[in-house]
Protein backbone atom coordinates (compact mmCIF):
# COMPACT_ATOMS: atom_id res chain seq x y z
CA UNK A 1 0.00 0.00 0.00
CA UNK A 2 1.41 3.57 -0.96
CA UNK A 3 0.53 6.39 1.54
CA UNK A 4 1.26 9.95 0.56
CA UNK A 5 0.90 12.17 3.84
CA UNK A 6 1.63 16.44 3.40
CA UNK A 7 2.07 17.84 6.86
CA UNK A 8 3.35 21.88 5.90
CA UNK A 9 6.24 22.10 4.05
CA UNK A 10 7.06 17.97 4.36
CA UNK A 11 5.80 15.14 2.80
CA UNK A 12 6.32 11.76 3.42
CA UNK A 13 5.90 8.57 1.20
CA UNK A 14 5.41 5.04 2.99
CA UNK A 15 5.32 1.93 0.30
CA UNK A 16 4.20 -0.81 2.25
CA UNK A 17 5.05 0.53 5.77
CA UNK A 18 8.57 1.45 4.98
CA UNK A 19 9.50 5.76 4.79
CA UNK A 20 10.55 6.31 1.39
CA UNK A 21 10.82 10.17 2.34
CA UNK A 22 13.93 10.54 4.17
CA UNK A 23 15.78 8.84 0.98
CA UNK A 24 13.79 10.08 -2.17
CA UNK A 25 15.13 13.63 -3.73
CA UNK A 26 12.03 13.73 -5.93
CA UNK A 27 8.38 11.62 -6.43
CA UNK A 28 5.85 12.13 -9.27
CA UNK A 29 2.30 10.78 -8.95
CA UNK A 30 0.75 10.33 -12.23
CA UNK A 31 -2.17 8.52 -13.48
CA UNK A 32 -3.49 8.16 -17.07
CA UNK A 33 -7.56 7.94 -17.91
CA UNK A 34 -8.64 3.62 -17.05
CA UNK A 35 -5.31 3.15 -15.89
CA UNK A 36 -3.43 2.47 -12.18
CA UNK A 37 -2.07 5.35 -10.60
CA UNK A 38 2.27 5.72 -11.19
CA UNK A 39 4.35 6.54 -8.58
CA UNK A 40 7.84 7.19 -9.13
CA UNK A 41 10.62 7.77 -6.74
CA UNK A 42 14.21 9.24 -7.38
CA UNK A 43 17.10 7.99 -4.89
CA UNK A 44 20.49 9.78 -5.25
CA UNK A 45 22.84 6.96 -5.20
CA UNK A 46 26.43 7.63 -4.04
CA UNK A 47 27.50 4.00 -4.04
CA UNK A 48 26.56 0.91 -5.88
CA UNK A 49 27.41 -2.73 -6.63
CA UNK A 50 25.38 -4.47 -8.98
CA UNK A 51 25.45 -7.53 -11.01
CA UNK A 52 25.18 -6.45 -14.83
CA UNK A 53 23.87 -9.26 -17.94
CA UNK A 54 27.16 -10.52 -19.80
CA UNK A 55 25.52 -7.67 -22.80
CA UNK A 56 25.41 -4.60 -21.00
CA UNK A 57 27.43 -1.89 -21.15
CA UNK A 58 28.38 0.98 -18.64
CA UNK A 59 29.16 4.38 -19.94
CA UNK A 60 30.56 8.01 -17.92
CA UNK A 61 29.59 10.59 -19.60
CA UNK A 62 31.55 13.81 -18.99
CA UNK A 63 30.21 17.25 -19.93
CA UNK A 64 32.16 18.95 -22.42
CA UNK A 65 34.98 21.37 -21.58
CA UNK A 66 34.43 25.28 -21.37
CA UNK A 67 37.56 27.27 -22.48
């Protein structure tokens, strides 16, 4: 279950009983005419391991250089 709760200038977003709101950076709500409401969560990551398929690739991406 998905409770969205605005208490001033907070809000706080429990999926399934756990606080999504301390972690999330951004949420969007959205819901499209005969179809189940969206929600979708941003989480700044500063650190991650993951297991990748065999076909994937990981690219950095710098921006390009002002002179």
């Amino acid at each position: 279950m998905v409770q969205i709760k605005q208490s001033g200038d907070f809000t706080a977003i429990e999926v399934d009983g756990i606080d999504l709101a301390k972690y999330a950076s951004e949420f969007t709500l959205t819901q499209k005419a005969g179809e189940i409401p969206v929600l979708k969560v941003t989480i700044p990551v500063c650190c991650i391991e993951a297991e990748l398929p065999h076909c994937a690739t990981v690219v950095e991406k710098e921006a390009p250089r002002k002179e």
